[in-house]
Protein backbone atom coordinates (compact mmCIF):
# COMPACT_ATOMS: atom_id res chain seq x y z
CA UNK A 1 -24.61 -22.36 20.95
CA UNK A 2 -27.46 -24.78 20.78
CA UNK A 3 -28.91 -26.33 16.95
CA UNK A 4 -32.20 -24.04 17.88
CA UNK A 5 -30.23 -20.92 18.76
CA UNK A 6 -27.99 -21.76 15.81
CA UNK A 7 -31.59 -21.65 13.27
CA UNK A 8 -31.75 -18.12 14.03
CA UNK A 9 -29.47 -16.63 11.26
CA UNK A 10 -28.29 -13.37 10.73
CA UNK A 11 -27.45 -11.68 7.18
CA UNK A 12 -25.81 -8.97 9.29
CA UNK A 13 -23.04 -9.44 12.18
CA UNK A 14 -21.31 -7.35 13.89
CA UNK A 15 -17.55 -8.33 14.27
CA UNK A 16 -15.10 -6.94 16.41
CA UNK A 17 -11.98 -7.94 14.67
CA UNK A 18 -8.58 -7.06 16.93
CA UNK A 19 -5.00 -8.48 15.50
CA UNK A 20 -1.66 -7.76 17.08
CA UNK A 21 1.91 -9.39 15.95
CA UNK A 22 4.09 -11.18 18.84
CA UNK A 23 7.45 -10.39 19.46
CA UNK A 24 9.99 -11.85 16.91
CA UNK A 25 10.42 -8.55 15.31
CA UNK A 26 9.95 -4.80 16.93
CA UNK A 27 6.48 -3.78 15.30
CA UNK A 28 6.12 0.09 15.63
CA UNK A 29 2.41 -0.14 14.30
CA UNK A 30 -0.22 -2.09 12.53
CA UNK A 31 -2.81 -1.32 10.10
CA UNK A 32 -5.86 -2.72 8.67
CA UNK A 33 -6.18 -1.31 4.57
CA UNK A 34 -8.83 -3.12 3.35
CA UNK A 35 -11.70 -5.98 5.19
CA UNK A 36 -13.88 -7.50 3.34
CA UNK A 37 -16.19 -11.12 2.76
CA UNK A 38 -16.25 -13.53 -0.01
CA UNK A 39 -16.98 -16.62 -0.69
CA UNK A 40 -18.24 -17.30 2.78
CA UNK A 41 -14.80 -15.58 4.05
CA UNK A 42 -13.37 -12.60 5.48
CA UNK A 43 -10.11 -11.57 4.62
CA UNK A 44 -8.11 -8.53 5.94
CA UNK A 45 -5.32 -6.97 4.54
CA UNK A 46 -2.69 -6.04 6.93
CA UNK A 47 1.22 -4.21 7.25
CA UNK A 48 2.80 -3.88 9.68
CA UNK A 49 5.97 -1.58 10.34
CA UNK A 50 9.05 -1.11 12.10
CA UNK A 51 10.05 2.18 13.75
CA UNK A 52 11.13 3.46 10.68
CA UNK A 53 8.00 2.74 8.68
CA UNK A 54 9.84 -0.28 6.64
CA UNK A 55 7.59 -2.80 6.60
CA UNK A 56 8.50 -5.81 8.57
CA UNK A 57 9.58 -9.35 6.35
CA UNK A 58 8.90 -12.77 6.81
CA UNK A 59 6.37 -12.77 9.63
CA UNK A 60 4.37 -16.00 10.08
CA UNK A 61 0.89 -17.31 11.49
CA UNK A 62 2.27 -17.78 14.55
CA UNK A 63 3.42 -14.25 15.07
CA UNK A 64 -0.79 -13.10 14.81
CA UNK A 65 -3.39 -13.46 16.77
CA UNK A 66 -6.82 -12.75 15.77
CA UNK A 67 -9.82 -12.23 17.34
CA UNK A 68 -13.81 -12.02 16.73
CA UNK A 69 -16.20 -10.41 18.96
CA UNK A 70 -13.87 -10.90 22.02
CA UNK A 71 -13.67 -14.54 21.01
CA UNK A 72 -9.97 -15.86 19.61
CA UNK A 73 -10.53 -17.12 16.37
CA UNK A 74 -7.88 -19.92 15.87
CA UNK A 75 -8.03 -21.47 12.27
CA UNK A 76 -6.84 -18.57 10.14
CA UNK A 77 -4.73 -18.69 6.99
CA UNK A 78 -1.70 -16.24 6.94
CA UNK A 79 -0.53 -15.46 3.14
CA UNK A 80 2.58 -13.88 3.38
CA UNK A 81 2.71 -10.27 0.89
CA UNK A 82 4.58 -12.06 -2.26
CA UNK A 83 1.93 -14.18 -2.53
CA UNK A 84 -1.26 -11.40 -1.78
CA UNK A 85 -2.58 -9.88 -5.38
CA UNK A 86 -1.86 -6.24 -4.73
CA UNK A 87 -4.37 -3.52 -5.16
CA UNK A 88 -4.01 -1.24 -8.17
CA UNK A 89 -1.31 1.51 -7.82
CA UNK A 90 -0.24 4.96 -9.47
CA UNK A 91 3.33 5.93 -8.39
CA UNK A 92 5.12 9.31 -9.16
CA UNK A 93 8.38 9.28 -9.37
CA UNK A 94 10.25 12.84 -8.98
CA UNK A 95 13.47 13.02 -10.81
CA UNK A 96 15.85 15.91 -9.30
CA UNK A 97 17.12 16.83 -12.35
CA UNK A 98 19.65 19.84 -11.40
CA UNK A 99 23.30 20.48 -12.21
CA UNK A 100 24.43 18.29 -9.78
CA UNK A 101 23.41 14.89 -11.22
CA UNK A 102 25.80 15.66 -14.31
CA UNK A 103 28.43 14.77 -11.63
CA UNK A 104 29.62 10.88 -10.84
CA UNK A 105 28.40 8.95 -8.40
CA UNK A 106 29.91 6.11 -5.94
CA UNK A 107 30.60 4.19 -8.80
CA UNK A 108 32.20 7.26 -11.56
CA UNK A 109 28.82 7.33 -13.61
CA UNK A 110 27.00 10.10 -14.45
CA UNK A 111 24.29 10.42 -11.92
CA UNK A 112 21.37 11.10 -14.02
CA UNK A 113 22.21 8.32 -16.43
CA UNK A 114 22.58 6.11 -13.49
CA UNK A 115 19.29 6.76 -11.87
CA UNK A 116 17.31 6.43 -15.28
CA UNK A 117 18.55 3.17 -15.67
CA UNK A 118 18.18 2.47 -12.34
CA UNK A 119 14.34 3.60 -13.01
CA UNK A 120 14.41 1.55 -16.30
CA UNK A 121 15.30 -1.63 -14.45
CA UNK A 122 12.38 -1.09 -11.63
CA UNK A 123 9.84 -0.88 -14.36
CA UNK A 124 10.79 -3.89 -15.93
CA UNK A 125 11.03 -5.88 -12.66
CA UNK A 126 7.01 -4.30 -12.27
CA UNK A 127 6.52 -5.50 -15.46
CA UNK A 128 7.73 -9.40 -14.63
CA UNK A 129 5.73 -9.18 -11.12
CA UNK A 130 2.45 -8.83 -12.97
CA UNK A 131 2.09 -5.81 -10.77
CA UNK A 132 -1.43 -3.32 -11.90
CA UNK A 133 0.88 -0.52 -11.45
CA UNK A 134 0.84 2.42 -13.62
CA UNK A 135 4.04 4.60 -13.25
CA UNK A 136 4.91 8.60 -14.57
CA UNK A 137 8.57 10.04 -14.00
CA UNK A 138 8.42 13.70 -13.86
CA UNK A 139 11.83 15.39 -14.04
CA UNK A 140 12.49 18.97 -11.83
CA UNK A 141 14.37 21.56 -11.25
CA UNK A 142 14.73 25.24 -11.20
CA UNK A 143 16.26 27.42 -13.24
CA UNK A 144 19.58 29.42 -12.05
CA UNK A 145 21.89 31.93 -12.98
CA UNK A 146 24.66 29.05 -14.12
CA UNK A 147 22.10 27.71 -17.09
CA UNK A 148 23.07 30.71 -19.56
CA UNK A 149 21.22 30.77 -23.06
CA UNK A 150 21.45 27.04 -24.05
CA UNK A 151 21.29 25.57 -20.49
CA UNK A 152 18.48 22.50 -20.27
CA UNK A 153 16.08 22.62 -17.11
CA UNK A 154 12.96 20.64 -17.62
CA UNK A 155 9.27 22.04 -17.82
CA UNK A 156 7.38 23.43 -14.41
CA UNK A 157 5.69 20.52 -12.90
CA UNK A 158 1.86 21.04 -13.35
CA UNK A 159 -1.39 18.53 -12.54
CA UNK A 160 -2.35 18.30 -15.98
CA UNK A 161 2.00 17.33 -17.16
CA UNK A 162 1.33 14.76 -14.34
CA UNK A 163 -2.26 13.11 -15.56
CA UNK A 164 -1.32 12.90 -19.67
CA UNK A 165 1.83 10.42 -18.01
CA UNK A 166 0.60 7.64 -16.39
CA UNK A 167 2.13 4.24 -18.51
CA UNK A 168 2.19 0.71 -17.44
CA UNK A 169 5.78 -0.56 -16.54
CA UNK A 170 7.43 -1.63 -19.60
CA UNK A 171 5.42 0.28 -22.36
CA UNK A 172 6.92 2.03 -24.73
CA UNK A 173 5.91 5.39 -23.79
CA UNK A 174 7.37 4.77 -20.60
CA UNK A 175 10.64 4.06 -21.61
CA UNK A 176 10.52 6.85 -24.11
CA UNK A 177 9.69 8.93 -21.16
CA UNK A 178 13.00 8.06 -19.64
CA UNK A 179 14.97 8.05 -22.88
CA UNK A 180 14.49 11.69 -23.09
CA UNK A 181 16.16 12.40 -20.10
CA UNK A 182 18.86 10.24 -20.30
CA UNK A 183 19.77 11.97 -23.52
CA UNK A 184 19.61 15.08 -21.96
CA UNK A 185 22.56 14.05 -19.63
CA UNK A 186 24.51 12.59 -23.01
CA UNK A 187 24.21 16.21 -24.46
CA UNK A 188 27.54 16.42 -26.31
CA UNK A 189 27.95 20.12 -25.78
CA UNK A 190 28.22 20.40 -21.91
CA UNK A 191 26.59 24.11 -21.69
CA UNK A 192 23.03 22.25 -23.23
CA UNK A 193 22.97 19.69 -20.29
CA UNK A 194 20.92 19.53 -17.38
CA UNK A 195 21.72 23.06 -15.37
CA UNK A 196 19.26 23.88 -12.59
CA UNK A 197 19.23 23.78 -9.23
CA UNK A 198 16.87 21.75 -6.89
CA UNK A 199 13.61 22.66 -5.56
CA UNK A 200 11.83 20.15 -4.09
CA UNK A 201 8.79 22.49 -2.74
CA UNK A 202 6.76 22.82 -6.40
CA UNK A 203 6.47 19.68 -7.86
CA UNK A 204 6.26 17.75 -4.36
CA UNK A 205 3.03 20.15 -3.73
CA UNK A 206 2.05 19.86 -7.62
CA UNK A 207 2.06 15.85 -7.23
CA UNK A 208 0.19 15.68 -3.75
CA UNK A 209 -2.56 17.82 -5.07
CA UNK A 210 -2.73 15.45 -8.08
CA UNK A 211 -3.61 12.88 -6.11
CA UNK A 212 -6.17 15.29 -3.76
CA UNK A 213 -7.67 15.98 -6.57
CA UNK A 214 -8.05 13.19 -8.65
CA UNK A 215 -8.27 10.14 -5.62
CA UNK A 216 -11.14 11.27 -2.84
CA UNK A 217 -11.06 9.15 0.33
CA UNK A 218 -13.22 6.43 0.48
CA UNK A 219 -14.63 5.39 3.82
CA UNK A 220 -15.62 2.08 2.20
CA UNK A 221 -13.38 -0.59 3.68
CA UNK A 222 -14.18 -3.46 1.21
CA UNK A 223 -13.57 -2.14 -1.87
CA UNK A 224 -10.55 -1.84 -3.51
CA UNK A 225 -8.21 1.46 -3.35
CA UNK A 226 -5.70 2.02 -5.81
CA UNK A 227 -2.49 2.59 -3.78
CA UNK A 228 -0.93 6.20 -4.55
CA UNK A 229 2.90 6.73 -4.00
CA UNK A 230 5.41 9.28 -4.65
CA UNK A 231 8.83 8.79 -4.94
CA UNK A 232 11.51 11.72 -4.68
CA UNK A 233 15.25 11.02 -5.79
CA UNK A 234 17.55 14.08 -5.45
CA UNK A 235 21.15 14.80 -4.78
CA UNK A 236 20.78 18.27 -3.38
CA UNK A 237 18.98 20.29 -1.30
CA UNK A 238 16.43 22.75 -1.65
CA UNK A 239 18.16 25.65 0.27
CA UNK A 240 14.20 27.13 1.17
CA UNK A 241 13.32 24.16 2.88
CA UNK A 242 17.08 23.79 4.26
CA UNK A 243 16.95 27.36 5.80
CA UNK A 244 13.78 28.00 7.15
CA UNK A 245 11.78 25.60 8.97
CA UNK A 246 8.45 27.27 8.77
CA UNK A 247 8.37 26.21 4.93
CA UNK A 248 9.09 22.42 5.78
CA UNK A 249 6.64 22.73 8.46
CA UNK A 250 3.88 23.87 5.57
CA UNK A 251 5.62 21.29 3.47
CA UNK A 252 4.73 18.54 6.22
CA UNK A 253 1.13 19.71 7.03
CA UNK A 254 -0.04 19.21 3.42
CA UNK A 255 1.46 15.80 3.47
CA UNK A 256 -0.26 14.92 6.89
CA UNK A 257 -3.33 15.99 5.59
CA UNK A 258 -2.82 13.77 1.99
CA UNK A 259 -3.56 9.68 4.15
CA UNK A 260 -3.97 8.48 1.15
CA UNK A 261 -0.31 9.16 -0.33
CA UNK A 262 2.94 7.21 0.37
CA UNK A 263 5.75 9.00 0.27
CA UNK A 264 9.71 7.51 0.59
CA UNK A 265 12.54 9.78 -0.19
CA UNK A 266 16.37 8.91 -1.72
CA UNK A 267 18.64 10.68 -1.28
CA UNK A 268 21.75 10.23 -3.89
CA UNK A 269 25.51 10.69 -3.81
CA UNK A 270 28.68 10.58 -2.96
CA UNK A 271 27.68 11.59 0.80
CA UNK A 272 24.64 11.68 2.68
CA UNK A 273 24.67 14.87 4.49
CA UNK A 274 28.39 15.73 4.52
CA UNK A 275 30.94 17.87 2.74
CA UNK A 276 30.00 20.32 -0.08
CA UNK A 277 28.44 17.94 -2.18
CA UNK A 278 25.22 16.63 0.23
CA UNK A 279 21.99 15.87 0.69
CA UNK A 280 19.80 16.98 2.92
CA UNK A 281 18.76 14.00 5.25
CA UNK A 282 16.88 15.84 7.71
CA UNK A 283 14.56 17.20 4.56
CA UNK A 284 13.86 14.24 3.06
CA UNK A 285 13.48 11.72 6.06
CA UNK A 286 10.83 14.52 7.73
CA UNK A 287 8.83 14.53 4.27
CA UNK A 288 8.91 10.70 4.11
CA UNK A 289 7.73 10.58 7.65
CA UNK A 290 5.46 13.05 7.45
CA UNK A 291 3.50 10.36 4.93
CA UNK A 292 4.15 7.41 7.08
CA UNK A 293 7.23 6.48 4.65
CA UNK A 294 11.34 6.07 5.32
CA UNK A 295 14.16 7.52 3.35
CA UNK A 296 17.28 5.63 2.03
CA UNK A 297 20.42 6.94 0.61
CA UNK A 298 22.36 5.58 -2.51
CA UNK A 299 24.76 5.95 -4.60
CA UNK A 300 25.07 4.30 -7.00
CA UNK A 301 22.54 2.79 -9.82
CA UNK A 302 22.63 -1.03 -8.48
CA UNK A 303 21.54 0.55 -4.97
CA UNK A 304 18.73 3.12 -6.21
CA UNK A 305 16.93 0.20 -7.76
CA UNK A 306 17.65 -1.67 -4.57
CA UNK A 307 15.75 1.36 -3.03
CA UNK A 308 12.81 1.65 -5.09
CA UNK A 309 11.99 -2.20 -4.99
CA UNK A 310 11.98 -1.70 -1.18
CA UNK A 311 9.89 1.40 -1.61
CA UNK A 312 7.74 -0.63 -3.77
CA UNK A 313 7.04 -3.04 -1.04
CA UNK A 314 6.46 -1.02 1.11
CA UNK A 315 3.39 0.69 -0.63
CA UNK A 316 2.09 -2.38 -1.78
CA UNK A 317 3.28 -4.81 0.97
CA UNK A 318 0.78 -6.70 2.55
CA UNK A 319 0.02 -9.72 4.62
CA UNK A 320 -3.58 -11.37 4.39
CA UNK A 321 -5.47 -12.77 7.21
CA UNK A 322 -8.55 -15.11 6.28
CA UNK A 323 -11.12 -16.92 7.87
CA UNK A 324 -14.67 -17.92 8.08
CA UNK A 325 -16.91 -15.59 10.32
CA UNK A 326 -18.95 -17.65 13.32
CA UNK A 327 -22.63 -17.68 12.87
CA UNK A 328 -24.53 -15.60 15.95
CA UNK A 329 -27.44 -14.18 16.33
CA UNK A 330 -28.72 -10.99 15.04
CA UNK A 331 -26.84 -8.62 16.67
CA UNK A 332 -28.21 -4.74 18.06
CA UNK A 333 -25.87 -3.00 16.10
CA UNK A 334 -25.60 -3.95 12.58
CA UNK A 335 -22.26 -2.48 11.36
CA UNK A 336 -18.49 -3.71 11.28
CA UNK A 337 -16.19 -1.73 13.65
CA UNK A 338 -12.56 -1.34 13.46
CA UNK A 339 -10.52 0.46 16.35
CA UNK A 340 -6.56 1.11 15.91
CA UNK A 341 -3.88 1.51 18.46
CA UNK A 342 0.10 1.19 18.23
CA UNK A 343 0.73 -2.60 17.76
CA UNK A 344 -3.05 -3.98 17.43
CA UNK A 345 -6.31 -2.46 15.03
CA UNK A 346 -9.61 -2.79 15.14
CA UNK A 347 -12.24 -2.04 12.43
CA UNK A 348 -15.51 -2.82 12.40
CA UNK A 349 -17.42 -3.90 8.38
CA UNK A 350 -20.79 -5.32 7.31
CA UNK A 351 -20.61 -9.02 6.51
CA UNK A 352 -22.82 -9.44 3.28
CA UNK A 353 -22.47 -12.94 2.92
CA UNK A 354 -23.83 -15.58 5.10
CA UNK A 355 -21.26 -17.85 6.40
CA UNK A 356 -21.57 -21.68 5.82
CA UNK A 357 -22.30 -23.45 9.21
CA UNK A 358 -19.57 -25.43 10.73
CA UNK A 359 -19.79 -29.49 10.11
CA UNK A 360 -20.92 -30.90 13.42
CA UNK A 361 -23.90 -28.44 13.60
CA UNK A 362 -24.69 -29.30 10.09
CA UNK A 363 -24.84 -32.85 10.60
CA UNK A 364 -26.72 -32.06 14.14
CA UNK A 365 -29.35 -29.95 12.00
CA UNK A 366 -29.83 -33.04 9.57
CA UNK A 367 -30.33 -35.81 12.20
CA UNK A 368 -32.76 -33.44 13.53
CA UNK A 369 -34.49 -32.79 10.94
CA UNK A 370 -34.59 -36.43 10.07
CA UNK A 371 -35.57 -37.27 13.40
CA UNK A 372 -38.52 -34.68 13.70
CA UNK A 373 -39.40 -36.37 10.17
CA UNK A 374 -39.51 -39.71 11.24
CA UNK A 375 -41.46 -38.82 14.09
CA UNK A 376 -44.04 -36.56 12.54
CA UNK A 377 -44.74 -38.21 9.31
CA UNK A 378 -43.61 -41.29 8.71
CA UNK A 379 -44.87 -42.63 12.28
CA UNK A 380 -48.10 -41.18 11.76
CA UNK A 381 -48.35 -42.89 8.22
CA UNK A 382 -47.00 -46.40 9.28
CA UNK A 383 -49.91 -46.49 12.55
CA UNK A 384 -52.68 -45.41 10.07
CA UNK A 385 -51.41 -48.01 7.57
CA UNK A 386 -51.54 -50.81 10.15
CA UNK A 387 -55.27 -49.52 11.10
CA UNK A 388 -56.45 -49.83 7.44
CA UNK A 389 -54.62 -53.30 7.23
CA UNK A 390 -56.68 -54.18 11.20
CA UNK A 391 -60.10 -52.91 9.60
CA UNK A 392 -59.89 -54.69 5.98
């Protein structure tokens, strides 16, 4: 590009911008969340997963390769995700609270005192990452024929339940949230305690249309998106979605058509899908899928919190790709574009800011300018000086 060619500046370029990981680690796909300019920058946001939707660790600048306008760009910075300022997050977590999690776990604890603790110590590791997260735990089940008179199952799930619930990690309402149903599972007289059996179907559906409702996609690539996730920890199964598979298939098409939402499952136990007392795998890894999420099993409380730290990452783990834009000339089209394909994405964005030229053609620009100078004003004044000085 020559200095005169270079003089012809655009506001508005169109970048092509293509990035696909090497081969240290299997990458199932890549996506671009968020692209945007500042500060004479552009900076992408990137995850990539494995073929279980986990998002892949520990990646590094070499493993990239980034590209503008067909060109390779080569000086980019690579900020791994613990060091990326996450976008703001809302994140659901669905308690199963049936029967069955009056029964021990792995580790001879009550299984719904575990997992509230387990929930209480994820909040407060939110709380010392800083993260913007705001977090609601919504208990479920349904009520059966062994709850009797006295026999505890907690309210149907509804939107509005959902919305009043929404606490930072750490707050006091928060924890009071989870006090309640811990106490529920310390119920001295057994009959009172948690008696229901599980249906996952209501308040999964309640908690995606939530988020339908309340979080409309955005086509804007720049901004900001608050990250929605849902979380669903059960030890059971819910013997609709178990039995007939047009109902998970219904289940499945509502989450397919919810992009927005994250959803990872946990299953929790003594087994994961065998004997009497089981979860259902299948269920919960094909609704976790579904979302572009995985599904772990635990069972006990040291790994559930294991579990929702990694499901935690996962919905806010991302690396960031940064660099500053070359200068070209107006270009036809005056949009970004951004393509996406199995281990590489493209997306295309409007640059708003106009990028800083590079050193050499600044100081080629200068001399110029200092040269046309010279030649055009101060030559000019030093010949009709001497002819004033000839003619005194």
């Amino acid at each position: 590009m020559t200095v005169f060619s270079t003089l012809k500046l655009s506001l508005i370029t169109l970048l092509t911008i293509v990035l696909s990981p090497l081969t240290p680690a299997s990458a199932n796909s890549i996506a671009i969340s968020r692209l945007y300019d500042w500060n004479q920058r552009v900076y992408l946001r990137v995850k990539v997963v494995d073929d279980n939707n986990v998002p892949i660790k520990n990646l590094n600048q070499a493993d990239f390769t980034v590209t503008a306008n067909g060109e390779p760009i080569e000086n980019f910075t690579l900020v791994k995700p613990e060091d990326v300022k996450p976008d703001p997050s809302r994140l659901i977590i669905l308690l199963d609270m049936s029967g069955s999690m009056n029964s021990p776990d792995n580790s001879g604890e009550i299984r719904g005192i575990a997992a509230t603790q387990a929930i209480r110590s994820f909040t407060n590791y939110m709380e010392t990452q800083n993260l913007p997260t705001e977090v609601t735990v919504i208990p479920f089940a349904k009520r059966g024929q062994g709850c009797g008179n006295e026999g505890y199952t907690p309210p149907l799930v509804t939107s509005e339940a959902i919305s009043n619930k929404f606490f930072a990690p750490g707050s006091t309402e928060l924890l009071n949230q989870l006090s309640s149903i811990e106490r529920k599972f310390k119920e001295k007289k057994k009959y009172k305690r948690p008696c229901g059996s599980t249906d996952i179907r209501q308040p999964l559906k309640t908690a995606i249309q939530y988020f339908q409702t309340n979080y409309a996609e955005d086509e804007n690539i720049s901004a900001p998106k608050t990250r929605l996730g849902i979380i669903l920890i059960s030890d059971g199964y819910d013997q609709v979605l178990s039995s007939d598979p047009s109902e998970l298939g219904k289940v499945e098409k509502l989450i397919k058509n919810s992009p927005l939402i994250t959803i990872n499952t946990l299953g929790y136990g003594l087994s994961n899908g065998k004997g009497e007392d089981r979860v259902d795998t299948v269920v919960l890894e094909r609704i976790a899928k579904a979302s572009g999420g995985f599904n772990k099993f635990s069972g006990d409380e040291a790994e559930i919190q294991a579990a929702l730290e990694d499901f935690l990452t996962a919905l806010l783990g991302e690396y960031e790709i940064n660099y500053q834009p070359t200068i070209t000339e107006r270009e036809s089209q005056q949009t970004v574009e951004v393509g996406f394909a199995t281990v590489s994405a493209k997306k295309r964005f409007r640059i708003n800011s106009l990028p800083t030229l590079p050193l050499d053609t600044r100081v080629q620009i200068l001399a110029l300018t200092l040269g046309l100078g010279l030649i055009l004003v101060v030559l000019p004044f030093l010949s009709w000086r001497w002819l004033l000085e000839k003619n005194a």
